[in-house]
C-alpha atoms as a PDB file:
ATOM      1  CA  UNK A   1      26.951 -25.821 -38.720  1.00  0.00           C
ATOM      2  CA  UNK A   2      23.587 -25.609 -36.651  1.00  0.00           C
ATOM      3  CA  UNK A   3      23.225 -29.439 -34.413  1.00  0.00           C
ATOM      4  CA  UNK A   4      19.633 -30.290 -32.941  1.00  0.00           C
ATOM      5  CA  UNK A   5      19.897 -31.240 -29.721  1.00  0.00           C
ATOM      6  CA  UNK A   6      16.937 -32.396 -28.185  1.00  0.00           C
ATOM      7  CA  UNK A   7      16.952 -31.079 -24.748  1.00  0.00           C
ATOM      8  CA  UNK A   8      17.332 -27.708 -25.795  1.00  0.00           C
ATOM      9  CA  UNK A   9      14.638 -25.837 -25.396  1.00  0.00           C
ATOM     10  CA  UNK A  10      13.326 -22.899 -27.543  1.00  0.00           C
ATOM     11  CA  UNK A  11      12.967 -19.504 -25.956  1.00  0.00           C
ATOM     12  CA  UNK A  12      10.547 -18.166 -29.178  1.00  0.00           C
ATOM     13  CA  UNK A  13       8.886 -20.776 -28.624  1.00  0.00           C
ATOM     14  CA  UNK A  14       7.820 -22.258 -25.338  1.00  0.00           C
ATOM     15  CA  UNK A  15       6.351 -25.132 -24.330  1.00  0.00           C
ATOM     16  CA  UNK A  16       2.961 -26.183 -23.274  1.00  0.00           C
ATOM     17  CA  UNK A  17       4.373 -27.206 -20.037  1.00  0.00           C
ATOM     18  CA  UNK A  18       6.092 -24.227 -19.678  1.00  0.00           C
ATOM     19  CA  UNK A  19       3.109 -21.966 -20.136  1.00  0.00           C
ATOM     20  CA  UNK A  20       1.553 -23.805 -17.856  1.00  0.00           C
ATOM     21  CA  UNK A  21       4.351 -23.272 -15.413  1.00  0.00           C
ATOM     22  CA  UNK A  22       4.214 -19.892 -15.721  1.00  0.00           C
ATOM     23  CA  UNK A  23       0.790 -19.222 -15.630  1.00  0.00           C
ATOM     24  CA  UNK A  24       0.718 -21.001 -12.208  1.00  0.00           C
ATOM     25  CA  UNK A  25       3.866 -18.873 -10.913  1.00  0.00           C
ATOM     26  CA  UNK A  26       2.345 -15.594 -11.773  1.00  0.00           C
ATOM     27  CA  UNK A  27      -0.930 -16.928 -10.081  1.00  0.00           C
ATOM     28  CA  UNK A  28       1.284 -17.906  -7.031  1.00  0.00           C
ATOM     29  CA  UNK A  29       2.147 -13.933  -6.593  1.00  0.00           C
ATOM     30  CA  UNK A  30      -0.905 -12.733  -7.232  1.00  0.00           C
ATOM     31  CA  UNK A  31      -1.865 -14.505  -3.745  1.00  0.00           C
ATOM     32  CA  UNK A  32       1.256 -13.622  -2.284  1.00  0.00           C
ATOM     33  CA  UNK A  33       0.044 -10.048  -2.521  1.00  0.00           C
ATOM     34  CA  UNK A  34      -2.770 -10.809  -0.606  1.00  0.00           C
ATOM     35  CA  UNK A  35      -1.351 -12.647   1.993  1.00  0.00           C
ATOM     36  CA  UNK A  36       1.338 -10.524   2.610  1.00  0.00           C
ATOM     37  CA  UNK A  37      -1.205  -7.621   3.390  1.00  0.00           C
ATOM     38  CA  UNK A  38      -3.223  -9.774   5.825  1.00  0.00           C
ATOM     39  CA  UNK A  39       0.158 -10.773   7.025  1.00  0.00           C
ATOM     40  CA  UNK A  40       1.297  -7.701   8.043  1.00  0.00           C
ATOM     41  CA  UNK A  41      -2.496  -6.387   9.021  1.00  0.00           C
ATOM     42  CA  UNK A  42      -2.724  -9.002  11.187  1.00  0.00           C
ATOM     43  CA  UNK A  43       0.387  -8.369  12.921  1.00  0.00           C
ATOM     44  CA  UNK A  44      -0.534  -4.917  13.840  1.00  0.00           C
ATOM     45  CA  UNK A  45      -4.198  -4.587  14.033  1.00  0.00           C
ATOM     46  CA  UNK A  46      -5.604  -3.712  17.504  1.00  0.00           C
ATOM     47  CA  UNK A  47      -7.375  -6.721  18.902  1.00  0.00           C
ATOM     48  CA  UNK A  48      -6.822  -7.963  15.526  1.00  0.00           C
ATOM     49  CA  UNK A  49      -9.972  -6.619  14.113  1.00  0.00           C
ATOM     50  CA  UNK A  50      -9.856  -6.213  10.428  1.00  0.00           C
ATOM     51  CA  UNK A  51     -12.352  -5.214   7.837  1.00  0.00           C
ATOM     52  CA  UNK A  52     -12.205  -6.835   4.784  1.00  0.00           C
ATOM     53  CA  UNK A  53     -14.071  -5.843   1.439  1.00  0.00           C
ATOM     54  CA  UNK A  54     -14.039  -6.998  -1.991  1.00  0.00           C
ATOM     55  CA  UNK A  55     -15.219  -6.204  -5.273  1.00  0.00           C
ATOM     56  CA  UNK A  56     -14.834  -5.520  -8.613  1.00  0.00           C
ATOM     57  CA  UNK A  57     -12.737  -2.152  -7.195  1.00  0.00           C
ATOM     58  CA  UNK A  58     -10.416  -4.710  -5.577  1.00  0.00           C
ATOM     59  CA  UNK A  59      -9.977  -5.027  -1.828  1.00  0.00           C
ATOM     60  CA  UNK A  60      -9.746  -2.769   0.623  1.00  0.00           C
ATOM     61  CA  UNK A  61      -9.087  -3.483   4.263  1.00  0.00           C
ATOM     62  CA  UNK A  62      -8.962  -1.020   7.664  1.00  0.00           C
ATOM     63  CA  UNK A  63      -7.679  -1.277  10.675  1.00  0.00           C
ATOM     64  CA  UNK A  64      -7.002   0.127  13.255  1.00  0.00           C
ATOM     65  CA  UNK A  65      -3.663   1.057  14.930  1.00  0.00           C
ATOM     66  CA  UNK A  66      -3.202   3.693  17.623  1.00  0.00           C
ATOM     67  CA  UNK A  67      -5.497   6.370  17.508  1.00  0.00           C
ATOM     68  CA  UNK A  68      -5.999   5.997  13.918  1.00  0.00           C
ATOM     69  CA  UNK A  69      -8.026   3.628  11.343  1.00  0.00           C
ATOM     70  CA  UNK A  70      -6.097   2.349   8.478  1.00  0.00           C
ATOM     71  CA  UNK A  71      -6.897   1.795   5.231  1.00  0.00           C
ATOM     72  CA  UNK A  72      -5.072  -0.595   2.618  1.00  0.00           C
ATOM     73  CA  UNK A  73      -6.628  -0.939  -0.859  1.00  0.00           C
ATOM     74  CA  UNK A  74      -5.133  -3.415  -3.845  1.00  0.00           C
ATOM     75  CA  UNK A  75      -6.776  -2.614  -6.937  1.00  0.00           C
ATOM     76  CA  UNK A  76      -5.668  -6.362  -8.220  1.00  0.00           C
ATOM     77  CA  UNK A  77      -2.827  -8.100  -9.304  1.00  0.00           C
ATOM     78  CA  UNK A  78      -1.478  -7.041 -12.598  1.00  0.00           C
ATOM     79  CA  UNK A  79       1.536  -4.674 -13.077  1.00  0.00           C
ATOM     80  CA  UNK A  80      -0.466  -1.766 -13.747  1.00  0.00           C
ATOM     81  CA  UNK A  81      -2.764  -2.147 -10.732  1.00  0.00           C
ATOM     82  CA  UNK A  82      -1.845  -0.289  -7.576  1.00  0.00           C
ATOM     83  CA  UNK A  83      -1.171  -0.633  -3.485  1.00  0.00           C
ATOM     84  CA  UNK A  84      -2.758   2.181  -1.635  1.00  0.00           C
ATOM     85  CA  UNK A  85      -2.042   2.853   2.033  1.00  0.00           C
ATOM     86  CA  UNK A  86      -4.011   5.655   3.750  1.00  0.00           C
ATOM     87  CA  UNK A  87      -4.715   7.195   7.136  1.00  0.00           C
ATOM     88  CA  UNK A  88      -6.751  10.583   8.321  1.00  0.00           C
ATOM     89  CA  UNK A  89      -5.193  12.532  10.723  1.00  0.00           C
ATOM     90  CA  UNK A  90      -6.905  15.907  10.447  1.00  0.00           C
ATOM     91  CA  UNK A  91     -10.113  17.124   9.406  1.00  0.00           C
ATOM     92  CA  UNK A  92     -10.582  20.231   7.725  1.00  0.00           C
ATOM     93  CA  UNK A  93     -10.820  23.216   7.932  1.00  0.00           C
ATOM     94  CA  UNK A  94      -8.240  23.943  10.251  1.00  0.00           C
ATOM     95  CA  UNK A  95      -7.241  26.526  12.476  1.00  0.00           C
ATOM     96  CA  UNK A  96      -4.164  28.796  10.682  1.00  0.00           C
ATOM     97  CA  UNK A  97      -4.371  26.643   7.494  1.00  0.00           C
ATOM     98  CA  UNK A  98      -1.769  28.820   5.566  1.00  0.00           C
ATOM     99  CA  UNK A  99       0.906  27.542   8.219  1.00  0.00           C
ATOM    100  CA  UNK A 100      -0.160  24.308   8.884  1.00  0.00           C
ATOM    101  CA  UNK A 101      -0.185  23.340   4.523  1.00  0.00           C
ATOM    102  CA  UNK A 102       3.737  25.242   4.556  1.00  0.00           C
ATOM    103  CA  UNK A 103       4.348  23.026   7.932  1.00  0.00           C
ATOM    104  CA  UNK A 104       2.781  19.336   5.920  1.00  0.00           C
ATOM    105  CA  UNK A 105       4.895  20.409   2.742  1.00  0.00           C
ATOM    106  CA  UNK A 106       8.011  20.962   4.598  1.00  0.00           C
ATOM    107  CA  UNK A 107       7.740  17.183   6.259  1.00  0.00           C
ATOM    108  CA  UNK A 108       6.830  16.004   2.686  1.00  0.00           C
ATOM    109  CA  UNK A 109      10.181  16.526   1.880  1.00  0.00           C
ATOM    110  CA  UNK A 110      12.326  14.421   4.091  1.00  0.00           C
ATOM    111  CA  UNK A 111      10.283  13.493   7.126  1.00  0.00           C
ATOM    112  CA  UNK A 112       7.993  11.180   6.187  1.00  0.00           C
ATOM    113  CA  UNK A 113      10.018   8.409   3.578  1.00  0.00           C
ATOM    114  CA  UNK A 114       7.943   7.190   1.280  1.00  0.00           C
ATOM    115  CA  UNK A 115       4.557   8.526   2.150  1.00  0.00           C
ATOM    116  CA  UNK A 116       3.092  12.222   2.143  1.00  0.00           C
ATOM    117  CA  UNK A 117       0.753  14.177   3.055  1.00  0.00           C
ATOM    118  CA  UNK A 118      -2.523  15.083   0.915  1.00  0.00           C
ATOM    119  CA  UNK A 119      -5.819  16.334   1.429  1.00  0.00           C
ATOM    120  CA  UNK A 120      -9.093  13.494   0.451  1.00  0.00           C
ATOM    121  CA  UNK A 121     -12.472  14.297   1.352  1.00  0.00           C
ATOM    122  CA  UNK A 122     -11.979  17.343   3.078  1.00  0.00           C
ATOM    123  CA  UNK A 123      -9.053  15.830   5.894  1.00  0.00           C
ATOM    124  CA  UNK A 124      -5.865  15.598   5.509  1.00  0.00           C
ATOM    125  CA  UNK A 125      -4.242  12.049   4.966  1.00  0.00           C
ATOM    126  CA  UNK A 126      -0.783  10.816   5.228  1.00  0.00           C
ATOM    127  CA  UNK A 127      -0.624   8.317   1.996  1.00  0.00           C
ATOM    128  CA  UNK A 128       1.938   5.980   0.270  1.00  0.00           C
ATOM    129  CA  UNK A 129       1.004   4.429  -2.924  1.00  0.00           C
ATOM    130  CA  UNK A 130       2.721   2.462  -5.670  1.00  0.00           C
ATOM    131  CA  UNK A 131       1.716   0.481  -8.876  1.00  0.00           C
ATOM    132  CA  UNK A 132       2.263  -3.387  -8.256  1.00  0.00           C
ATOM    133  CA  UNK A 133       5.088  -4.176 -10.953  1.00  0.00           C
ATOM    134  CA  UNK A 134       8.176  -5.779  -9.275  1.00  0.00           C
ATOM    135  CA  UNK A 135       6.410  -5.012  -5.815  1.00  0.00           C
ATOM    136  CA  UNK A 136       7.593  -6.793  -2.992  1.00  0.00           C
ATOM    137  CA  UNK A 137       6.670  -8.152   0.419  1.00  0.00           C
ATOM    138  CA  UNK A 138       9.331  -5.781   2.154  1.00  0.00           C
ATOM    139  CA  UNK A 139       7.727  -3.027   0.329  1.00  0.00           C
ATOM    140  CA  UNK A 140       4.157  -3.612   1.154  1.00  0.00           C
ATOM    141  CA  UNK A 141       5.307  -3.992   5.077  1.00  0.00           C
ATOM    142  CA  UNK A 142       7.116  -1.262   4.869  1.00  0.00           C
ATOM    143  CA  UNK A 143       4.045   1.136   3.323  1.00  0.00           C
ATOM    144  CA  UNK A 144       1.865  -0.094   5.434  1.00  0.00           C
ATOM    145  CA  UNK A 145       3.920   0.450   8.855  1.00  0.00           C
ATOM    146  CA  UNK A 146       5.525   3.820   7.720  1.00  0.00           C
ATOM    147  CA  UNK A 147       1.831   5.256   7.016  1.00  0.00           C
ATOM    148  CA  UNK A 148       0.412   3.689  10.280  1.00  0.00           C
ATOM    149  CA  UNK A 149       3.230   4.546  12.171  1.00  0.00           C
ATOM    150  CA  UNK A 150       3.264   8.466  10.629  1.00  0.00           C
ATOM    151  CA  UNK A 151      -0.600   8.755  11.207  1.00  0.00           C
ATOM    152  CA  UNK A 152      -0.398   7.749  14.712  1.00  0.00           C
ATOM    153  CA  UNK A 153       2.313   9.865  15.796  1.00  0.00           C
ATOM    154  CA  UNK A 154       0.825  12.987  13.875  1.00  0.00           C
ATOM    155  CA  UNK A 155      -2.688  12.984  14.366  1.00  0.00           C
ATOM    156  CA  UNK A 156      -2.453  14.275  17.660  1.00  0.00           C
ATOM    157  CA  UNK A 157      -0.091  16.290  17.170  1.00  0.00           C
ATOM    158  CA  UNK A 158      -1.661  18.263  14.299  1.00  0.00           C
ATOM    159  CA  UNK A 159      -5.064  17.978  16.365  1.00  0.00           C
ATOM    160  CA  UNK A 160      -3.681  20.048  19.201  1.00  0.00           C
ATOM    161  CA  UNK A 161      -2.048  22.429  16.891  1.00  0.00           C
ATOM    162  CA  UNK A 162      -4.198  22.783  14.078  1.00  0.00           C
ATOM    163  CA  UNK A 163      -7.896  21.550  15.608  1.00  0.00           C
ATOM    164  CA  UNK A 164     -11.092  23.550  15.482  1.00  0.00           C
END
């Protein structure tokens, strides 16, 4: 035998309140995202300049760490959107290019965590990237130091190597 109680609520069938609830909770983290970025930017930004843009794209900020410009890019807020974090380290070409691809693909596979290395625009880039379902503060932090951290340890190195 099936009893009504009252203060049980339906899971099939929420309530107005609840909606409401958790339409304001999933518009809480889609701030959080944002935040967290300028968070961590902020924290690590020479001089703490930042560039900021935003449009229908998403944002995209730069900054500058080391000897190289960063470059963080949200393409929004919903699970299928994305967190991009980028930095150049080498334009192209390059002297012995052969060795120096065989050198980037051999520290692709266990020296540089979650990012890699890829060629945009003609440079090479170290890049992490990541679609935004389930991300987390730790894990934009952590993208964005491991690729500015990477970039500014390897730029000069591959420069001096690699450089025309």
């Amino acid at each position: 035998m099936t009893t009504n109680n009252p203060e049980t609520l339906s899971v099939d069938n929420p309530s107005t309140e609840e909606a409401i609830d958790n339409e304001l909770i999933e518009d809480t983290i889609a701030i959080d995202y944002i935040q967290e970025i300028e968070t961590v930017i902020g924290s690590m930004a020479e001089e703490q300049k930042v560039m900021v843009a935003e449009n229908e794209a998403g944002h995209l900020w730069r900054f500058k760490y080391g000897s190289v410009d960063v470059y963080v890019k949200l393409t929004g807020e919903t699970d299928d959107d994305t967190l991009t974090v980028w930095s150049y380290v080498l334009k192209l070409p390059a002297k012995n290019e052969p060795e120096l691809m065989r050198n980037l693909l051999q520290m692709n596979w266990l020296s540089t965590m979650e990012s890699h290395f890829a060629i945009v625009d003609n440079q090479i880039v170290i890049v992490a990237t990541r679609t935004v379902a389930e991300l987390s503060p730790g894990e934009i932090s952590r993208a964005i130091t491991i690729v500015a951290s990477f970039a500014d340890d390897y730029d000069d190195v591959l420069a001096a190597k690699y450089g025309q």
